[in-house]
N, C-alpha and C. Protein backbone atom coordinates (compact mmCIF):
# COMPACT_ATOMS: atom_id res chain seq x y z
N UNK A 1 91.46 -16.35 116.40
CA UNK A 1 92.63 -15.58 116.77
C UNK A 1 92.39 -14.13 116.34
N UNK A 2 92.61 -13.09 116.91
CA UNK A 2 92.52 -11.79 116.87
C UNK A 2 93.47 -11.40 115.42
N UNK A 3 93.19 -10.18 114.85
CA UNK A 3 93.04 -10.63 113.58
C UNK A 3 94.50 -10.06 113.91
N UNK A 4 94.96 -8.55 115.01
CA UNK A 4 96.29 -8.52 114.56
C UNK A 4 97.29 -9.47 115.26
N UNK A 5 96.95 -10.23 116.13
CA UNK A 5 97.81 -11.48 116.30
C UNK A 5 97.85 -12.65 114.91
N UNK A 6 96.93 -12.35 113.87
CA UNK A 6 97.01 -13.40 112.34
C UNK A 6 98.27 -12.26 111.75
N UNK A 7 97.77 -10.99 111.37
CA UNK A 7 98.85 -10.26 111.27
C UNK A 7 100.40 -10.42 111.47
N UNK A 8 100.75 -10.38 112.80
CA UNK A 8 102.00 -10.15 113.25
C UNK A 8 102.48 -11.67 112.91
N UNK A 9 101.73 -12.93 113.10
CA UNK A 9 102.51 -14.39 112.82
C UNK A 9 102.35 -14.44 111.11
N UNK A 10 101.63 -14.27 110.54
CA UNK A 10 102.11 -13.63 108.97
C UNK A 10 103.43 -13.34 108.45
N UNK A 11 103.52 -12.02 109.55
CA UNK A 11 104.89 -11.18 109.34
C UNK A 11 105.64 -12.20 109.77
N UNK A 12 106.05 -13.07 110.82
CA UNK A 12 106.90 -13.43 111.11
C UNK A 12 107.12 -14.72 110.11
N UNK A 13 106.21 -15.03 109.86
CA UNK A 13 106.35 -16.38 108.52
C UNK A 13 106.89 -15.61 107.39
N UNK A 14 106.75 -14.89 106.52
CA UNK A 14 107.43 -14.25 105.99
C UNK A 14 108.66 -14.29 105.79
N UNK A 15 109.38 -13.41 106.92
CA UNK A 15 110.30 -12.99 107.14
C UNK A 15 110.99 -14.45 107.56
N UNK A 16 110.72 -15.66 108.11
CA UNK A 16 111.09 -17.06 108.35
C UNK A 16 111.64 -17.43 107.00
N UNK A 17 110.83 -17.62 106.06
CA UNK A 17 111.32 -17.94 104.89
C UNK A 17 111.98 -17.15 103.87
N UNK A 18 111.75 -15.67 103.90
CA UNK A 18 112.67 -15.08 103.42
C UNK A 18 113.98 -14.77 103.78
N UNK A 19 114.38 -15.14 105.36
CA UNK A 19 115.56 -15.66 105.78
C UNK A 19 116.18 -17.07 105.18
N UNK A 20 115.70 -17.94 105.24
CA UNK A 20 115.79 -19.30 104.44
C UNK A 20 116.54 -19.01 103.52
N UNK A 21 115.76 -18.53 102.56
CA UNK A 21 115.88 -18.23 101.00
C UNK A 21 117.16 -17.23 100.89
N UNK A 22 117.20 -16.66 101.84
CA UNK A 22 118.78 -15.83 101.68
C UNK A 22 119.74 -16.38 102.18
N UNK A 23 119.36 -16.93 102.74
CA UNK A 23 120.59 -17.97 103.41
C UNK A 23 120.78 -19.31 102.14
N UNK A 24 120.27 -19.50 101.72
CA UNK A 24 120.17 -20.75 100.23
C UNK A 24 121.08 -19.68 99.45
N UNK A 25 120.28 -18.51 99.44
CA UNK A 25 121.48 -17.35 97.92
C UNK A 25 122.90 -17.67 98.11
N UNK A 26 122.81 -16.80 100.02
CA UNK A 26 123.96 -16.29 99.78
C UNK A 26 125.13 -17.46 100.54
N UNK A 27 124.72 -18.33 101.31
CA UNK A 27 125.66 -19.60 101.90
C UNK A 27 125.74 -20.89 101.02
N UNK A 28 124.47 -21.02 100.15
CA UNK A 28 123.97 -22.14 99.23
C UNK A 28 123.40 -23.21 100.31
N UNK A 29 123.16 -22.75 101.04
CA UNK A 29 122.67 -23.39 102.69
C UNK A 29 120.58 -24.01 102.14
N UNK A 30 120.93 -25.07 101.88
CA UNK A 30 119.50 -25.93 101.39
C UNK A 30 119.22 -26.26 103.06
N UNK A 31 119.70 -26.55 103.81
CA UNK A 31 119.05 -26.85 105.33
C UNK A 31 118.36 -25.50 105.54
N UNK A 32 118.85 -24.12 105.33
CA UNK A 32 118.07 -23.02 105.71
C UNK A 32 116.77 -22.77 104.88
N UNK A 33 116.47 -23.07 103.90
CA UNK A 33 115.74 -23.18 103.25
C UNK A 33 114.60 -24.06 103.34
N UNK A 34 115.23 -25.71 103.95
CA UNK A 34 113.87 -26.41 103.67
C UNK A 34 113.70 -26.56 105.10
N UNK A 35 114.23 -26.07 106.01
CA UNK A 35 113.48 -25.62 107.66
C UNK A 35 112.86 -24.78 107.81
N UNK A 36 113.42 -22.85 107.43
CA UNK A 36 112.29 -22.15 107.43
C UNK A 36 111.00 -22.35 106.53
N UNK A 37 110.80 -23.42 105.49
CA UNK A 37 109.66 -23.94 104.57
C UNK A 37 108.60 -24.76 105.83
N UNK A 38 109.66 -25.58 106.61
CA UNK A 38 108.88 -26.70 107.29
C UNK A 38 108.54 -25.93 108.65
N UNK A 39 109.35 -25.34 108.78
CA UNK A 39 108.82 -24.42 110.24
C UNK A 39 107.33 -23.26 109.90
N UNK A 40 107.81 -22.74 108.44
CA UNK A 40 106.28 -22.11 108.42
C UNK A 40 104.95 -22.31 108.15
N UNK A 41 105.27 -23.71 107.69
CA UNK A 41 103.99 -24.44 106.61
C UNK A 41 102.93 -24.61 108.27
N UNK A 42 103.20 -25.09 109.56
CA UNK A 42 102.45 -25.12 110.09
C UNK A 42 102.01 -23.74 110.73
N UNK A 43 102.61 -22.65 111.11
CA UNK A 43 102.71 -21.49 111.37
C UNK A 43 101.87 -20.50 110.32
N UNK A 44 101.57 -20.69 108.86
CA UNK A 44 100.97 -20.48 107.94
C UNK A 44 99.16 -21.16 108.47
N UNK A 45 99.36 -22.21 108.70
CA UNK A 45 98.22 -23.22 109.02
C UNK A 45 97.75 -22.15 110.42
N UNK A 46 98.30 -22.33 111.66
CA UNK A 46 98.06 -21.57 112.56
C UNK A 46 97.51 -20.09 112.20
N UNK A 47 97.58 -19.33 111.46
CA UNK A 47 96.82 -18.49 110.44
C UNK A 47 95.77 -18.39 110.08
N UNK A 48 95.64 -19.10 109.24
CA UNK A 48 94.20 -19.50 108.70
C UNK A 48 93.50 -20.33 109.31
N UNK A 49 93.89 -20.39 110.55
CA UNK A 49 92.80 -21.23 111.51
C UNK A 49 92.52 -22.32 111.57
N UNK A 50 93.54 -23.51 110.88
CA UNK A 50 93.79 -24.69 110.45
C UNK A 50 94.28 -25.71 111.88
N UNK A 51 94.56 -25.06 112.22
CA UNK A 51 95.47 -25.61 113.47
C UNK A 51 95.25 -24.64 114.79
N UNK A 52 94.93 -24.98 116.13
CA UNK A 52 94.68 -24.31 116.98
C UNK A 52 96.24 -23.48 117.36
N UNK A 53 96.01 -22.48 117.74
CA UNK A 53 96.91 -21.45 118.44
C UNK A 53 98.24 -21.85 118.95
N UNK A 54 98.21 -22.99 119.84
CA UNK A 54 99.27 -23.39 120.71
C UNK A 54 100.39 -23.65 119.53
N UNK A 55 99.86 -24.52 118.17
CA UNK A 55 100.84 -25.17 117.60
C UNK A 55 102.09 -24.02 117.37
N UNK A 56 101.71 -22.40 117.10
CA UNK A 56 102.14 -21.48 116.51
C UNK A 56 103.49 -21.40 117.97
N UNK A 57 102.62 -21.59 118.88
CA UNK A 57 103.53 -20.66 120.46
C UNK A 57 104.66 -22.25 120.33
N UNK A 58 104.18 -23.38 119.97
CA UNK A 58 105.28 -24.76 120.17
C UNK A 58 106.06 -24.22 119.28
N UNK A 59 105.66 -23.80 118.05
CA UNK A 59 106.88 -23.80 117.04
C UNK A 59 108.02 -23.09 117.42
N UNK A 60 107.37 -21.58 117.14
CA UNK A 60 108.07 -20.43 117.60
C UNK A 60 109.11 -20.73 119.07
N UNK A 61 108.70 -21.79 120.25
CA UNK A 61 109.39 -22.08 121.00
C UNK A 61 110.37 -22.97 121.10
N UNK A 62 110.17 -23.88 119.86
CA UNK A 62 111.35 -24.86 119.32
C UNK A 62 112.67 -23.89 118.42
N UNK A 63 112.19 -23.06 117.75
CA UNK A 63 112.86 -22.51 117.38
C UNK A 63 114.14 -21.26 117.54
N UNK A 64 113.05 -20.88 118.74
CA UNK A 64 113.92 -20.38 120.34
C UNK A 64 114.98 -21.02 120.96
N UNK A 65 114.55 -22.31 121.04
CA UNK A 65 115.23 -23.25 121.32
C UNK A 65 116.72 -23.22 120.64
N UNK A 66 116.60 -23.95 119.41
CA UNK A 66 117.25 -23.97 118.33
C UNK A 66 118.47 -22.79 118.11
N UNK A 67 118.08 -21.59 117.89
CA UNK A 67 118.51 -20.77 117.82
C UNK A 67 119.44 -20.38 118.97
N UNK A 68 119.24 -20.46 120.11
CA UNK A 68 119.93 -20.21 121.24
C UNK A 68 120.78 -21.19 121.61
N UNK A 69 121.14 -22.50 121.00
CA UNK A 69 121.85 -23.66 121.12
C UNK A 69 122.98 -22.92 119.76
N UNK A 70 122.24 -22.54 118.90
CA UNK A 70 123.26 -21.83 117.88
C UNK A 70 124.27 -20.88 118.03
N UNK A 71 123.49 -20.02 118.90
CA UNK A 71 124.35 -18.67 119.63
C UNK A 71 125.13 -18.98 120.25
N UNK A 72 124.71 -19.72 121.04
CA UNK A 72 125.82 -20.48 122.21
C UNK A 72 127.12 -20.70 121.49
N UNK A 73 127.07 -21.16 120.16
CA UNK A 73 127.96 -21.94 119.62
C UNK A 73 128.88 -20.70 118.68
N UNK A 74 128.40 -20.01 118.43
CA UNK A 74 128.73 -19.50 117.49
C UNK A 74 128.79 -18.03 117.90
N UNK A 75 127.98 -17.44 118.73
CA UNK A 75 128.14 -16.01 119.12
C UNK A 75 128.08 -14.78 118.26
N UNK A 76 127.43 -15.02 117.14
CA UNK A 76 126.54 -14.67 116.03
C UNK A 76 125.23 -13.94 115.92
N UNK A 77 125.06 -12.72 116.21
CA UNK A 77 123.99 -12.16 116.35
C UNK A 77 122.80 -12.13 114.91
N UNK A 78 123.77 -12.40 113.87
CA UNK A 78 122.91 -12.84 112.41
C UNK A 78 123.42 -14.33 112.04
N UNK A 79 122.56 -15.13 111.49
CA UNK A 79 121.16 -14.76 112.45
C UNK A 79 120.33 -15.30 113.92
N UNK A 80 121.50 -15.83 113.95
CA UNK A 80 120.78 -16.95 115.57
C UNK A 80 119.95 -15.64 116.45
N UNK A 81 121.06 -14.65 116.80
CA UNK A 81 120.67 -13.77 117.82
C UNK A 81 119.78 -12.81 117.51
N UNK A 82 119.46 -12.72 116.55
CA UNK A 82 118.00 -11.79 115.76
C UNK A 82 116.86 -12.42 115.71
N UNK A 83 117.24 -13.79 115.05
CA UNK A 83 115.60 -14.91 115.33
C UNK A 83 115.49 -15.17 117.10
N UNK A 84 116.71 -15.23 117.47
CA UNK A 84 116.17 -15.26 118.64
C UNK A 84 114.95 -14.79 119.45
N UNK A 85 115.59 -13.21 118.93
CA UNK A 85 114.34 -12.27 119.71
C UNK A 85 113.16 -11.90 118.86
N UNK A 86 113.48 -12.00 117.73
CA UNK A 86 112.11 -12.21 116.85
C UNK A 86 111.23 -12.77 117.34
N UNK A 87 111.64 -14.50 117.57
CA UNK A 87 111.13 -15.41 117.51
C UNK A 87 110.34 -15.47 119.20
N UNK A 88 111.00 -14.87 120.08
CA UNK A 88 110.30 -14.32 121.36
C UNK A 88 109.13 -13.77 121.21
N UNK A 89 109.65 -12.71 120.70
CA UNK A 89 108.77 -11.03 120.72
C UNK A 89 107.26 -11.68 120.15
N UNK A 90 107.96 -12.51 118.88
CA UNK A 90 106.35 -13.09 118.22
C UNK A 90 105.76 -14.03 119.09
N UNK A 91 106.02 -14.60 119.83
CA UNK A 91 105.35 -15.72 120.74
C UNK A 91 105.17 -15.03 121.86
N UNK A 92 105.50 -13.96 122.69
CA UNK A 92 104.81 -13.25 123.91
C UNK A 92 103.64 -12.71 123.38
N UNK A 93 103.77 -11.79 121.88
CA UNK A 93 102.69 -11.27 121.56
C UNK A 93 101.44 -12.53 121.03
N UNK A 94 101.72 -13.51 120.20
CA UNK A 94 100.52 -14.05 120.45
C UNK A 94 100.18 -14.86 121.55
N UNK A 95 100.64 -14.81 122.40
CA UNK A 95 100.13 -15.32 124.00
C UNK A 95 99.50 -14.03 124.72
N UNK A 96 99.99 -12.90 124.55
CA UNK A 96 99.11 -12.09 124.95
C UNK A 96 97.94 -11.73 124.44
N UNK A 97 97.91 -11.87 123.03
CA UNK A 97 96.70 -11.58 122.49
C UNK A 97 96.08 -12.70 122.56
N UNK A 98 96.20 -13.95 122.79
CA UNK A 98 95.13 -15.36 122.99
C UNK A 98 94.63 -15.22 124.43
N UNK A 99 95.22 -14.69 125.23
CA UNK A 99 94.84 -14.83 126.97
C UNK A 99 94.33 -13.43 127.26
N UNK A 100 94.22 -12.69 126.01
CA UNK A 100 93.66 -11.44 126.45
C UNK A 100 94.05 -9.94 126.85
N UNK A 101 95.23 -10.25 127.60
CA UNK A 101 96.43 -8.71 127.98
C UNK A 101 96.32 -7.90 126.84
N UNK A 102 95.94 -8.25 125.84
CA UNK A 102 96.51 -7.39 124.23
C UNK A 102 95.17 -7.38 123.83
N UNK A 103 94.15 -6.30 123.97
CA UNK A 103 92.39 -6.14 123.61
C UNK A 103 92.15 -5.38 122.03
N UNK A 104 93.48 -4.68 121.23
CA UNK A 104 93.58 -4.28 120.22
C UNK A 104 92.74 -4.57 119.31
């Protein structure tokens, strides 16, 4: 994987679990916590080259998923409607950089 497509899914693992973890502070929300853990542990893997590419674009697209079943519900731009497009933005870009469009 191109190193700034390891980069940018980094950042977005990150920021996955440091959402979690604020959501545990400040809701006492343990489901936010041990999903963004379980959502990044393979996304982490996808990283270090543990796991081929796709698993990263499935996750990120379940979570799309997820999130937009949330919005629906709730009409909440923090945080359904922010991971939303996070969670896009990071999965177009590493599909572009795996298929090539992105030569960086």
């Amino acid at each position: 994987m191109h190193s700034t497509a390891i980069f940018i899914l980094w950042t977005y693992t990150t920021l996955l679990v440091a959402g979690g973890a604020i959501g545990f502070i400040k809701a006492g929300s343990k489901a936010s916590l041990i999903a963004s853990i379980i959502c990044a542990i393979p996304l982490a893997l996808v990283a270090k080259g543990l796991l081929p590419w796709w698993v990263a674009t499935a996750v990120l697209t379940a979570l799309v998923v997820v999130f937009a079943k949330r919005f629906a519900k709730t009409r909440a731009w923090m945080p359904a409607g922010m991971l939303i497009l996070l969670s896009s933005l990071t999965d177009v870009a590493l599909l572009l950089f795996h298929f090539g469009v992105i030569k960086a």
